[in-house]
Protein backbone atom coordinates (compact mmCIF):
# COMPACT_ATOMS: atom_id res chain seq x y z
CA UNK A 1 5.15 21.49 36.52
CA UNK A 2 5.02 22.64 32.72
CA UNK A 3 1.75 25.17 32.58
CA UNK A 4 -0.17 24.73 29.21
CA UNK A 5 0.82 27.78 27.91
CA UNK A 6 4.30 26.73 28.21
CA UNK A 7 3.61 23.82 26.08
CA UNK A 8 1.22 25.94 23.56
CA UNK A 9 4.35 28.38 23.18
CA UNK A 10 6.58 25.19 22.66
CA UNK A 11 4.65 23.81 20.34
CA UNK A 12 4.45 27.00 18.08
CA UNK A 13 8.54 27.15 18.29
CA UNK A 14 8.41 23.34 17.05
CA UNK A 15 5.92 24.08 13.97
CA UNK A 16 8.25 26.92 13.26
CA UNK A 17 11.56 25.14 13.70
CA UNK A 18 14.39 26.05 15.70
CA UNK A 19 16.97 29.13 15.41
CA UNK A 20 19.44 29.20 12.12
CA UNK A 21 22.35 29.54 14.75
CA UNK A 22 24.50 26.68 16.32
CA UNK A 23 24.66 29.08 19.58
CA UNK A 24 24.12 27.09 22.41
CA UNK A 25 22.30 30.22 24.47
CA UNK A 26 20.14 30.06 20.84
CA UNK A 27 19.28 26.26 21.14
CA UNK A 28 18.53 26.39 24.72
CA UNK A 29 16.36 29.32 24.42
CA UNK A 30 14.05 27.57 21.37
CA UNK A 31 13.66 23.96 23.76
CA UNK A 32 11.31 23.39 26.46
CA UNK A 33 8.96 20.58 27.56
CA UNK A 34 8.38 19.48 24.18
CA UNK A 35 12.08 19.12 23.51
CA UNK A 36 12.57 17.26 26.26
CA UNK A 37 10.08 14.82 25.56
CA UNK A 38 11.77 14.16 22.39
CA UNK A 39 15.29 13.70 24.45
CA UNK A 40 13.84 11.28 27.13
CA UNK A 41 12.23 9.25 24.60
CA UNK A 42 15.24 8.58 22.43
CA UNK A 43 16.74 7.64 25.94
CA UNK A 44 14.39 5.43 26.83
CA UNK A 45 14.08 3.54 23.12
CA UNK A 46 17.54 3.06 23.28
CA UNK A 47 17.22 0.91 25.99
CA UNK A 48 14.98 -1.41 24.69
CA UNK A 49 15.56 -4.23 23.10
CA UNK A 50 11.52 -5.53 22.03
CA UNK A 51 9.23 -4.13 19.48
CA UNK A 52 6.47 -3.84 22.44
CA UNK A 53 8.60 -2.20 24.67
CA UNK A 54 9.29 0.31 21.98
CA UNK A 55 5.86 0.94 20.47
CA UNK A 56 4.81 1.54 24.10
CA UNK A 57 7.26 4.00 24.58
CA UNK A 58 5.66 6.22 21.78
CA UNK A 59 2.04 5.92 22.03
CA UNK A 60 2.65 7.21 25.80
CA UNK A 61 4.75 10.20 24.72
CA UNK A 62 2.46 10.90 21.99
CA UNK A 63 -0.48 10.95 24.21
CA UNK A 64 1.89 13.23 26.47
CA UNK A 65 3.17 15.34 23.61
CA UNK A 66 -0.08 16.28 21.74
CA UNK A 67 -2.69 17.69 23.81
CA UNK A 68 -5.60 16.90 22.06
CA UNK A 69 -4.60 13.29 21.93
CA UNK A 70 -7.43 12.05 23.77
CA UNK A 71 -6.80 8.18 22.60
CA UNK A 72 -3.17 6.71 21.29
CA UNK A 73 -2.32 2.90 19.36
CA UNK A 74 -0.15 1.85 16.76
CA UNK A 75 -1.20 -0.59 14.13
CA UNK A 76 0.88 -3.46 12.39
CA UNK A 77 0.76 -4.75 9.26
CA UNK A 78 1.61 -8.48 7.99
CA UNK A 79 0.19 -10.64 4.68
CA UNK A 80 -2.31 -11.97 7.58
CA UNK A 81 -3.71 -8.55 8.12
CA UNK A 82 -3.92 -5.80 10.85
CA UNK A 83 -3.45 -5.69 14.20
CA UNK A 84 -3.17 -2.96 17.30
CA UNK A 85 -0.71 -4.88 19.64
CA UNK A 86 -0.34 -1.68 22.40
CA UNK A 87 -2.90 1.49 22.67
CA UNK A 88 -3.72 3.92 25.57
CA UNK A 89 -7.56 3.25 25.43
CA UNK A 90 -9.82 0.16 24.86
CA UNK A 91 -11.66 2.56 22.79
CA UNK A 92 -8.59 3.01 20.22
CA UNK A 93 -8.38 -0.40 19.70
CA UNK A 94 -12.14 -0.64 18.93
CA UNK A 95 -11.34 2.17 16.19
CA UNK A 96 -8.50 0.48 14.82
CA UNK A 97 -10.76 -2.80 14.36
CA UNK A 98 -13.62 -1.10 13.15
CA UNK A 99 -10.92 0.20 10.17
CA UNK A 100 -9.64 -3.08 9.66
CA UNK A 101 -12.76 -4.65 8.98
CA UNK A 102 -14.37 -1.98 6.63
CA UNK A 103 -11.03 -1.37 4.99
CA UNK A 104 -11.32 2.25 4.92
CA UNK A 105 -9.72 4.80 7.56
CA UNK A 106 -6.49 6.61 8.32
CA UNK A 107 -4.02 3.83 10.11
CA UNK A 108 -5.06 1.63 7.59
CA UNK A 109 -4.53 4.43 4.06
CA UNK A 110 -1.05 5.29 6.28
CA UNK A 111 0.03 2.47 5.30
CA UNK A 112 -0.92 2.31 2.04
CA UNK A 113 0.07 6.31 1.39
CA UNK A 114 3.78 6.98 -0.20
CA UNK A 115 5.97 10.17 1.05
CA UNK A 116 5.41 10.85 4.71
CA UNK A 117 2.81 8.65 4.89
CA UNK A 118 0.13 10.78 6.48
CA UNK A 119 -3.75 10.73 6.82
CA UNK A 120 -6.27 12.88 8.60
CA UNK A 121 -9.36 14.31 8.95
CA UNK A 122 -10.54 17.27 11.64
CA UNK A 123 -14.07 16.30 11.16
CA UNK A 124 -15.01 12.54 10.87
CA UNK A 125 -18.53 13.10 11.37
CA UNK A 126 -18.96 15.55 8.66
CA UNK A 127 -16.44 15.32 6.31
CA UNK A 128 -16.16 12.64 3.46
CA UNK A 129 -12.65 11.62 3.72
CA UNK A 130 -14.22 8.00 5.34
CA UNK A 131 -17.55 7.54 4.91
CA UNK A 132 -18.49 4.55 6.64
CA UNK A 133 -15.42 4.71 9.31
CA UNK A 134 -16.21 8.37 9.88
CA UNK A 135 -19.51 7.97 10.84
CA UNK A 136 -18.99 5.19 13.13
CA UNK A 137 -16.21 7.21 14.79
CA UNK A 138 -18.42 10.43 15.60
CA UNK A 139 -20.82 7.65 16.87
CA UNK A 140 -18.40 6.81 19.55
CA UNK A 141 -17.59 10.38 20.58
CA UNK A 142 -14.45 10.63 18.32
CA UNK A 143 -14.54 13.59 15.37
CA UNK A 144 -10.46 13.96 14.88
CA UNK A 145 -7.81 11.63 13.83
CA UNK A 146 -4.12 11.38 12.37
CA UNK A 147 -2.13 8.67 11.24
CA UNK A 148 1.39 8.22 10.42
CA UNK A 149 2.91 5.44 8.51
CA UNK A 150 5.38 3.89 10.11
CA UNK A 151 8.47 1.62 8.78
CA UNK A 152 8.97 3.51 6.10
CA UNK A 153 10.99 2.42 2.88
CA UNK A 154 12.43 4.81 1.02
CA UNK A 155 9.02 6.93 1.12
CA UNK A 156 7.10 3.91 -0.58
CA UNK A 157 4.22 2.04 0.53
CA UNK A 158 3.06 -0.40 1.69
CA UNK A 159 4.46 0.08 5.06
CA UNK A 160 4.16 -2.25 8.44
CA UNK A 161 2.00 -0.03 10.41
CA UNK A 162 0.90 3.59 12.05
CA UNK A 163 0.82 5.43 14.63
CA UNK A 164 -2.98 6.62 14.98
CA UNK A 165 -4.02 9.56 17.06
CA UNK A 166 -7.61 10.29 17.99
CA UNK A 167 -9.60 13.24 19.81
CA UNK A 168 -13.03 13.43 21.12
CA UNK A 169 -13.53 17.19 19.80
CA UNK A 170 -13.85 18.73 16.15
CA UNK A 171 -10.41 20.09 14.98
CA UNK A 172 -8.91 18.82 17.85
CA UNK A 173 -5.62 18.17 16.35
CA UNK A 174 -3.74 21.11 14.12
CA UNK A 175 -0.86 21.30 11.74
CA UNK A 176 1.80 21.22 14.54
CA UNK A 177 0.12 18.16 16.23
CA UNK A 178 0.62 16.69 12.71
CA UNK A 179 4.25 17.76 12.95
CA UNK A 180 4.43 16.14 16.23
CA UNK A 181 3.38 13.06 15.03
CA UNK A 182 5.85 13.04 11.93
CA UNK A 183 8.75 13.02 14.38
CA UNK A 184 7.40 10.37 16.85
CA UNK A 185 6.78 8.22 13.94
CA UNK A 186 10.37 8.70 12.80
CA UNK A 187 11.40 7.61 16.81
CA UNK A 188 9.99 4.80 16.28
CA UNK A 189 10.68 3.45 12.98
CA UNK A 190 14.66 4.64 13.68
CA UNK A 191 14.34 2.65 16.97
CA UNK A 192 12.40 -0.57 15.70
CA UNK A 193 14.73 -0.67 13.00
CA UNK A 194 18.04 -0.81 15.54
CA UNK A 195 16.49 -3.20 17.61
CA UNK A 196 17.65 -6.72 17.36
CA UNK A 197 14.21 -8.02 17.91
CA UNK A 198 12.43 -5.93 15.10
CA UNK A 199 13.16 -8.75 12.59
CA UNK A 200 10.52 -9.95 10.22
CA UNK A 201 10.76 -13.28 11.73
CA UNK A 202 10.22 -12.28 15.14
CA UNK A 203 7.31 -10.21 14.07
CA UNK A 204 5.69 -13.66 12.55
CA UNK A 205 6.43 -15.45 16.29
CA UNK A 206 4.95 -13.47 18.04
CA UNK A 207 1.67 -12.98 15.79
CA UNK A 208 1.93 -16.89 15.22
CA UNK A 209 1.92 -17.14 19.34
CA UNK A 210 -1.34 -15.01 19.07
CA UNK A 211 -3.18 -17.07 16.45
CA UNK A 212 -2.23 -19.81 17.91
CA UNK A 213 -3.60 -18.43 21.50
CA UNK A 214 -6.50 -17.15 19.65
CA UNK A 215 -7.49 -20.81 17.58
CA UNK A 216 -7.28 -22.26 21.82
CA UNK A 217 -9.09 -20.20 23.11
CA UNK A 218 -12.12 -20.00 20.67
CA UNK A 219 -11.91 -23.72 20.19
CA UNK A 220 -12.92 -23.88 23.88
CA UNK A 221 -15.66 -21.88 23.47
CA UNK A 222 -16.87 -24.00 20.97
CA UNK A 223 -16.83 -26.81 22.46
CA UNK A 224 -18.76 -25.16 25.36
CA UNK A 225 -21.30 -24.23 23.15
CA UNK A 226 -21.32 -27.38 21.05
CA UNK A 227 -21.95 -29.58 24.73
CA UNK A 228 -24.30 -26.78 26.13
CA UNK A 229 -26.53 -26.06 22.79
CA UNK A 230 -26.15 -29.51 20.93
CA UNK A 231 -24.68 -27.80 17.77
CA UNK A 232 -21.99 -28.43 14.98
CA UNK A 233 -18.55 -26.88 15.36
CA UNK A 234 -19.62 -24.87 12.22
CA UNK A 235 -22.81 -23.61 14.22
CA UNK A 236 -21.01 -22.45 17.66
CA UNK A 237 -18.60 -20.08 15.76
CA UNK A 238 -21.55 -18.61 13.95
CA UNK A 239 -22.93 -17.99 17.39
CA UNK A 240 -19.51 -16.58 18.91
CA UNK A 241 -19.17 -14.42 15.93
CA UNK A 242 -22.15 -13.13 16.04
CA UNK A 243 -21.82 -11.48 19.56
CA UNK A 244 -18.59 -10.57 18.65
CA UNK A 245 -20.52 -8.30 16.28
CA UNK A 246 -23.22 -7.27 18.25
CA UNK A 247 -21.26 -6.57 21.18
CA UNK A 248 -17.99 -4.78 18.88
CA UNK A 249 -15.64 -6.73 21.12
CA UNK A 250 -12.81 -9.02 19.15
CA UNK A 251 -14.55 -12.20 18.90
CA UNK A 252 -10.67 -13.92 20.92
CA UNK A 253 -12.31 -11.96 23.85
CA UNK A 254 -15.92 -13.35 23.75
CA UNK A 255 -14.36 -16.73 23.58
CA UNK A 256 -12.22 -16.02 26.45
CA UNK A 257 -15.10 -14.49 28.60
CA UNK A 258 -17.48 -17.70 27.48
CA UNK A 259 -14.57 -19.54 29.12
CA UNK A 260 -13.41 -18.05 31.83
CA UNK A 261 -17.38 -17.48 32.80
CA UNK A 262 -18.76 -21.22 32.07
CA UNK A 263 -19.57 -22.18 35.18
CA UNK A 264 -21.76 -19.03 35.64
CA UNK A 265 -23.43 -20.26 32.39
């Protein structure tokens, strides 16, 4: 079992880059648990062959790899907007969303930002970097974030997503978490890119599948509430968004709860 000072020395040796010399006793002497993270995980993406299986394989090595990751997700871009298909917390996801919908905050400027692509702020809660998104954050018990653009072309923006990183504590993520994060990012984008599946039209399926899922499902509830209230169409998804807002759960899962939960209604 890796002790944390092992990993704290690691991560120093990463920030500071390996040895000058091609000496194998050299090279083995500046690796350690970090290292090998970084090996396993390009072993693992290139087995996979979907975008999901790949973006899961980095948000659990990043959550792994930087130790004050406290919460892990990746956001996607497409002309219909943003989404967070995986994430290591529900709490992420509400983050990402919260982002999304005030159009201000790091996974959503990473993929706006040229060159690397990446965002932060040590102090949400405090500092002015995001306003509204940073005060919402703290709210929630989260005062650190990163983001990394991912999908990078040629350095330019806009780019079709992030890789967002979040910690409960004030300064909880330094320079060489940052670092971290840069090469992760790269993982994935060099993976997504050789996988046969990470095609622009397969992207659109499977976002299509989830509207379409999404339109279902909510025009169940509707109906629900249309039979149970005596309202218009227009009226029930005024109600269902509503508690979507209230409640700062995705208004597909209210639906789906309304549903699944009728007959206890």
């Amino acid at each position: 079992m890796t002790t944390e000072q092992e990993w704290a020395e690691d991560r120093l040796q990463f920030g500071l880059g390996l040895p000058g010399s091609d000496d194998p006793a050299d090279l083995a002497a500046a690796t350690g648990p970090l290292a090998g993270e970084f090996v396993r995980l390009a072993q693992a993406l290139a087995g996979e062959s979907t975008v999901r299986g790949v973006l899961l394989r980095v948000v659990e090595v990043a959550r792994r790899a930087v130790p004050g990751a406290d919460l892990v997700s990746i956001t996607l871009r497409s002309p219909a907007g943003f989404t967070t298909p995986v994430e290591t917390d529900e709490l992420a996801t509400r983050l990402d969303e919260l982002q999304y919908r005030l159009d201000e905050g790091p996974c959503v400027e990473a993929t706006r930002t040229a060159g690397l692509g990446l965002t932060f702020s040590a102090d949400l809660g405090r500092h002015g970097e995001y306003p509204r998104f940073g005060r919402a954050a703290a709210a929630l018990g989260v005062h650190s974030v990163l983001a990394v653009g991912l999908f990078p072309h040629g350095g330019d923006a806009p780019r079709m997503g992030a890789l967002n990183i979040y910690s409960h504590e004030v300064g909880g993520l330094d320079e060489v978490d940052r670092d971290i994060a840069l090469v992760l990012a790269a993982h994935a984008a060099t993976a997504l890119a050789a996988t046969t599946a990470c095609t622009a039209a397969e992207l659109e399926a499977a976002q299509l599948r989830e509207a379409l899922s999404s339109r279902d499902v909510i025009g169940q509830a509707k109906g629900i509430l249309m039979e149970r209230r005596r309202i218009s169409a227009d009226e029930a998804f005024d109600v269902l968004r509503a508690a979507s807002q209230s409640l700062n759960v995705k208004l597909t899962r209210v639906a789906a709860t309304l549903v699944e939960r009728r007959a206890e209604l």
